[in-house]
N, C-alpha and C. Protein backbone atom coordinates (compact mmCIF):
# COMPACT_ATOMS: atom_id res chain seq x y z
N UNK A 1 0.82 -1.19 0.00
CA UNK A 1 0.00 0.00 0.00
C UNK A 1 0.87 1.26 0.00
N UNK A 2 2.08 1.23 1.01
CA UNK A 2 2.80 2.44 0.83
C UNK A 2 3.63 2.81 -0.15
N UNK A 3 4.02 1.61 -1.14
CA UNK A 3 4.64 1.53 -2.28
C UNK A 3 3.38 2.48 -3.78
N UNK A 4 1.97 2.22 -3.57
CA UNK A 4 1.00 2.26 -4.05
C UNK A 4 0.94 4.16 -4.11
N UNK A 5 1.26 4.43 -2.87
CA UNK A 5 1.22 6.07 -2.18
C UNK A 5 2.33 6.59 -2.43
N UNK A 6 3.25 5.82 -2.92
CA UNK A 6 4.83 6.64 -3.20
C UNK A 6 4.20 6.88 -4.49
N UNK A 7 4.34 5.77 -5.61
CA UNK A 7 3.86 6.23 -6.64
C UNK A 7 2.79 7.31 -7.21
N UNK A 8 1.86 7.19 -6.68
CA UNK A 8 0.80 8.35 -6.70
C UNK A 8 1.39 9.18 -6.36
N UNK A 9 1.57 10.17 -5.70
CA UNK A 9 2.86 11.02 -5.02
C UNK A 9 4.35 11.56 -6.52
N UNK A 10 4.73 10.80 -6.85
CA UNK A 10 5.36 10.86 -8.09
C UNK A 10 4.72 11.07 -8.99
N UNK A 11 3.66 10.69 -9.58
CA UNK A 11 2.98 10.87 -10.44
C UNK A 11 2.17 12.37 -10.20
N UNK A 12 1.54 12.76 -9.01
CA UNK A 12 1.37 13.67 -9.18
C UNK A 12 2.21 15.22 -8.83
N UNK A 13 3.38 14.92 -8.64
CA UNK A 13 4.65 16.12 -8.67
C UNK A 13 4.81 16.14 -10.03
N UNK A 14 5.14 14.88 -11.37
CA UNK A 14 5.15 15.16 -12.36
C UNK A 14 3.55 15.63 -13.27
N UNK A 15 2.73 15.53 -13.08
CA UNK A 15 1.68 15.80 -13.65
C UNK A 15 1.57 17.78 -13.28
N UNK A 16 1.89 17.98 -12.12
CA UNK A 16 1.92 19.24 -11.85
C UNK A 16 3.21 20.01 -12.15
N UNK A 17 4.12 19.49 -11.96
CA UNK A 17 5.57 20.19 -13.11
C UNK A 17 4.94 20.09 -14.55
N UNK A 18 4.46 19.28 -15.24
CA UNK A 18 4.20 19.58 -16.71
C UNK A 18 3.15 20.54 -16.80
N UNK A 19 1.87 20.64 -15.94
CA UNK A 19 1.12 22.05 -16.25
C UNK A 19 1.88 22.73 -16.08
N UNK A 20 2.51 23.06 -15.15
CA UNK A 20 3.08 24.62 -14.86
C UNK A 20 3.57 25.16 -15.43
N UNK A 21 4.77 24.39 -16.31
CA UNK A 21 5.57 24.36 -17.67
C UNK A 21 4.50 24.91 -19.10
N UNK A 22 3.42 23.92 -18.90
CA UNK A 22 2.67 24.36 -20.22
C UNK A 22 1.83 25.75 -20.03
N UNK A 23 1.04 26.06 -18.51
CA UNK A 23 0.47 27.45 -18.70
C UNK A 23 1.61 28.45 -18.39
N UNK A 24 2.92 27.85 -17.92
CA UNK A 24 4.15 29.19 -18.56
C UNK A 24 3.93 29.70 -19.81
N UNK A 25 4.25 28.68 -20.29
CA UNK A 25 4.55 28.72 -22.04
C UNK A 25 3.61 29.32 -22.71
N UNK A 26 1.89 29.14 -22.09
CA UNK A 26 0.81 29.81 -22.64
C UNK A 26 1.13 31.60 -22.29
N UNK A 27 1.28 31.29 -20.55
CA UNK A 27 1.24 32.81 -19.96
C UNK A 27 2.59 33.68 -21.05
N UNK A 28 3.38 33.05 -21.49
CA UNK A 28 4.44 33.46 -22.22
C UNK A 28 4.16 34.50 -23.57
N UNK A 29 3.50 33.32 -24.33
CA UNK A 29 2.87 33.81 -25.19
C UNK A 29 2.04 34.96 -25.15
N UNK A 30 1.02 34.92 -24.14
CA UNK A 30 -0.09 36.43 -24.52
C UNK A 30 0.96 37.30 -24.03
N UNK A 31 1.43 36.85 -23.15
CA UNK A 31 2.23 39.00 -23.08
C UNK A 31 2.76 39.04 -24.38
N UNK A 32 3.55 38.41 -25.22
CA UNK A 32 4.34 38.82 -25.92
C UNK A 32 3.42 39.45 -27.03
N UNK A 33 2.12 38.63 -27.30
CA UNK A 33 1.10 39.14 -27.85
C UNK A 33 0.40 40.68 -27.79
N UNK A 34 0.00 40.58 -26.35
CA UNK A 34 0.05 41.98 -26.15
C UNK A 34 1.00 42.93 -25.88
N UNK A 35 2.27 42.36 -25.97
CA UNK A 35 3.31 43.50 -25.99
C UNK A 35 3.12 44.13 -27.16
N UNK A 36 2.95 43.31 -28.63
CA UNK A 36 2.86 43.40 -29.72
C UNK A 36 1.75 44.32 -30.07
N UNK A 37 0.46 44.24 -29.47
CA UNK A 37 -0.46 44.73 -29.12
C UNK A 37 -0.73 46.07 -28.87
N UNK A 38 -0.04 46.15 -27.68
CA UNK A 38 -0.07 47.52 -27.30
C UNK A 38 0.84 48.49 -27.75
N UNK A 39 2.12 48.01 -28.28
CA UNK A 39 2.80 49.10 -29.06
C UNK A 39 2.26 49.39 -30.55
N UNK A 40 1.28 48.77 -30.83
CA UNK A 40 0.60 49.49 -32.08
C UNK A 40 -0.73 50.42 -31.52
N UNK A 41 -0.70 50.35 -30.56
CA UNK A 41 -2.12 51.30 -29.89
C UNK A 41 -1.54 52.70 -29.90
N UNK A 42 -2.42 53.65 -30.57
CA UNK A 42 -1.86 54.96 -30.45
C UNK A 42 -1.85 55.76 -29.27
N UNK A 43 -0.73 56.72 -29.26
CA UNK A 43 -0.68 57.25 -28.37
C UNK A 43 -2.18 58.18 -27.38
N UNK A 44 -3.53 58.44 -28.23
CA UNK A 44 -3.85 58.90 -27.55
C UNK A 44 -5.12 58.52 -26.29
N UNK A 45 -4.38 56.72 -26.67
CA UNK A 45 -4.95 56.15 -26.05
C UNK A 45 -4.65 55.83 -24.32
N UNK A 46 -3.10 55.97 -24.77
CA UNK A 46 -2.63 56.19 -23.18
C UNK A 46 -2.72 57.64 -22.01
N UNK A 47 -3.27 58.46 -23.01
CA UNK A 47 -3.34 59.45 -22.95
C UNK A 47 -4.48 60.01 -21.83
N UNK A 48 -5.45 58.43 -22.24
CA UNK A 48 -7.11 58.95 -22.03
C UNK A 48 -6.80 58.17 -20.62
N UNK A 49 -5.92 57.39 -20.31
CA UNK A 49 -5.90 56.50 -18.86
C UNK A 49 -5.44 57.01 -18.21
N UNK A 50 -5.41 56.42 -17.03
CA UNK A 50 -4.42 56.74 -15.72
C UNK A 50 -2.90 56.44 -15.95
N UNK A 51 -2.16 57.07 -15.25
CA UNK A 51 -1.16 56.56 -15.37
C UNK A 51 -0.60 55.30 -14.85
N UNK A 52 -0.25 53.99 -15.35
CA UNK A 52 -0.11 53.20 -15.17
C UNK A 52 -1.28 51.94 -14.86
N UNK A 53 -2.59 52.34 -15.47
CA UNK A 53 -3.64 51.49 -15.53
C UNK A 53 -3.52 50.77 -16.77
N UNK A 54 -2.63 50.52 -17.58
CA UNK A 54 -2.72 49.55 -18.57
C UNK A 54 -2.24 48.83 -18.77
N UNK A 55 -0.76 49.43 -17.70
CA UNK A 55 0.29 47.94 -17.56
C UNK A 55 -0.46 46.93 -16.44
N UNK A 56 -0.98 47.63 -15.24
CA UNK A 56 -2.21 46.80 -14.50
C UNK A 56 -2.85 46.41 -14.37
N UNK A 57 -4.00 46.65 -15.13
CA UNK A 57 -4.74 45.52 -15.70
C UNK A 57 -4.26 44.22 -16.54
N UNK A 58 -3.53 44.44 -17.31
CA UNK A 58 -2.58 43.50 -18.05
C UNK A 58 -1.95 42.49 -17.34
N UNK A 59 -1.12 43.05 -16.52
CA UNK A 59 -0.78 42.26 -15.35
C UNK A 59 -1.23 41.14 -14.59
N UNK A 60 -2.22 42.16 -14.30
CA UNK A 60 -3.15 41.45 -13.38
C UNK A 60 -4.07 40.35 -13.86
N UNK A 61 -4.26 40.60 -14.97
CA UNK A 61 -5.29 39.97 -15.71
C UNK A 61 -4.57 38.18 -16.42
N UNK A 62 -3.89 38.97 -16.81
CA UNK A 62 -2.92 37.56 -17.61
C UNK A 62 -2.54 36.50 -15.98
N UNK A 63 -2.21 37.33 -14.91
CA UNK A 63 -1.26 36.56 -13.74
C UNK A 63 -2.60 35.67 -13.19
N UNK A 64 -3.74 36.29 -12.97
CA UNK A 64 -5.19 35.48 -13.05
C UNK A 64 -5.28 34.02 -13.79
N UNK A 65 -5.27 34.95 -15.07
CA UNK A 65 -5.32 33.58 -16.48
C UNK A 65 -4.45 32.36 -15.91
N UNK A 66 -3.25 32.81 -15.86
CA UNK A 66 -2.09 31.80 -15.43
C UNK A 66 -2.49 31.20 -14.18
N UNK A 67 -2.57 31.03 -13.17
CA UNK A 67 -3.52 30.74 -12.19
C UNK A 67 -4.62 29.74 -12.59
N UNK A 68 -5.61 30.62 -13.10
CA UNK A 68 -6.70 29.14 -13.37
C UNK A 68 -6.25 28.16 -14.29
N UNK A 69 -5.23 28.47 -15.22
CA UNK A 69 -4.59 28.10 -16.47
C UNK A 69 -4.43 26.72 -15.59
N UNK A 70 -3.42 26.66 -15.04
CA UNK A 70 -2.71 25.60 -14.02
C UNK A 70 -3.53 24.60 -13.07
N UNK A 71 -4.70 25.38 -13.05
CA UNK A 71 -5.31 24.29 -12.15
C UNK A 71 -6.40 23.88 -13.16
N UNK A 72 -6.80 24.84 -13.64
CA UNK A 72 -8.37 23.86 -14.58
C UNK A 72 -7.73 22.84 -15.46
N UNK A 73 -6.47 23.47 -16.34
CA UNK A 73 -5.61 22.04 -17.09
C UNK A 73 -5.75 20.78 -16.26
N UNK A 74 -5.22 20.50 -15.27
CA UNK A 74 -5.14 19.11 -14.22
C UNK A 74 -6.51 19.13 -14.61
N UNK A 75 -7.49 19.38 -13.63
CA UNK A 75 -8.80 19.03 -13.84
C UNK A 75 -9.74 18.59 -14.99
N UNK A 76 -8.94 19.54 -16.00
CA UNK A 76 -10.25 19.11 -17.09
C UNK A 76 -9.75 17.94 -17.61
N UNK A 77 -8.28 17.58 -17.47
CA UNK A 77 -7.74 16.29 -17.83
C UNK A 77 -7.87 15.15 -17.30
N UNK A 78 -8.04 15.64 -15.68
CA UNK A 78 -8.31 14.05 -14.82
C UNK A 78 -9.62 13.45 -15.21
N UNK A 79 -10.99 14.79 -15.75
CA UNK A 79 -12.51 14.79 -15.77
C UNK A 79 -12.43 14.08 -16.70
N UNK A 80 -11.94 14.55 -18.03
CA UNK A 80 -11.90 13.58 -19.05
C UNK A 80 -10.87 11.84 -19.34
N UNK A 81 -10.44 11.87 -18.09
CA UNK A 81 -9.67 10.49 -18.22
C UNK A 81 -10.73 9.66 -17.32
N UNK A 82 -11.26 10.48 -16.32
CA UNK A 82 -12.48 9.59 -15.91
C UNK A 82 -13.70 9.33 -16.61
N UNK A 83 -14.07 10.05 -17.42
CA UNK A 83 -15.26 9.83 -18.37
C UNK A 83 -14.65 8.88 -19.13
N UNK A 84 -13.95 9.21 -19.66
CA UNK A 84 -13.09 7.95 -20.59
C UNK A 84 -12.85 6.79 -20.24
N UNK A 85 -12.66 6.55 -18.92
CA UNK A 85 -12.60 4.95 -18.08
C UNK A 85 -14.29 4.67 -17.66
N UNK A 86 -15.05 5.54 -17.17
CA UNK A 86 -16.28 4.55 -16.85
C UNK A 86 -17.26 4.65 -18.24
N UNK A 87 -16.92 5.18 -19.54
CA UNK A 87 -17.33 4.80 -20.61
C UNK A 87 -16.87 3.29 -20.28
N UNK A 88 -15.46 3.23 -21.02
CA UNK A 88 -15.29 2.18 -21.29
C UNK A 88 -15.42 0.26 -20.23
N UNK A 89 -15.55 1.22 -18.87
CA UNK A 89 -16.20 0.33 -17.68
C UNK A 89 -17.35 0.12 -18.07
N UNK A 90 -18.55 0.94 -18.30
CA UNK A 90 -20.05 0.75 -18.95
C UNK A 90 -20.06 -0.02 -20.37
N UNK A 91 -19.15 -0.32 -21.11
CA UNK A 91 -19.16 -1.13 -22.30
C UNK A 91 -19.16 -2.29 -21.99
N UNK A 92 -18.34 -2.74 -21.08
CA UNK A 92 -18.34 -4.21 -20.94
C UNK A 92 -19.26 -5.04 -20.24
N UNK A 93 -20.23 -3.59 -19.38
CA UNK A 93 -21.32 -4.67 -18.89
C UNK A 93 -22.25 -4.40 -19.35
């Protein structure tokens, strides 16, 4: 049994190192996106904000994303590996 609990335990340190890795790589991407983004926005758009309300929301918003990014991934993957096993449990009887 404790051999049973090591493994699980391993398995899920690596299952959670590979999200984290992949909603990096996502969180990676949109900034660079909206870096891209926002330096084509004209100036008199920064104009009309506060100062420093656009890098903050941005911020804030993406560091959010990344966040649920990481945990709904695990989840929607375990949801669908369980639908996927008691399908195939319900086939055979």
């Amino acid at each position: 049994m404790l051999i049973l609990y090591i493994i699980s335990a391993i398995f899920a340190f690596i299952q959670g190192f590979t999200m984290t890795g992949v909603s990096q790589k996502l969180t990676y991407k949109l900034r660079n996106d909206l870096a891209i983004k926002i330096n084509k926005l004209p100036m008199k758009y920064f104009d009309s904000k506060k100062h420093g309300e656009v890098l903050s929301i941005i911020t804030n918003d993406i560091d959010t994303l990344s966040m649920n990014l990481n945990q709904s991934i695990t989840q929607i993957i375990t949801s669908i590996c369980t639908i996927i096993r008691n399908i195939n449990n319900d086939a055979f009887y």
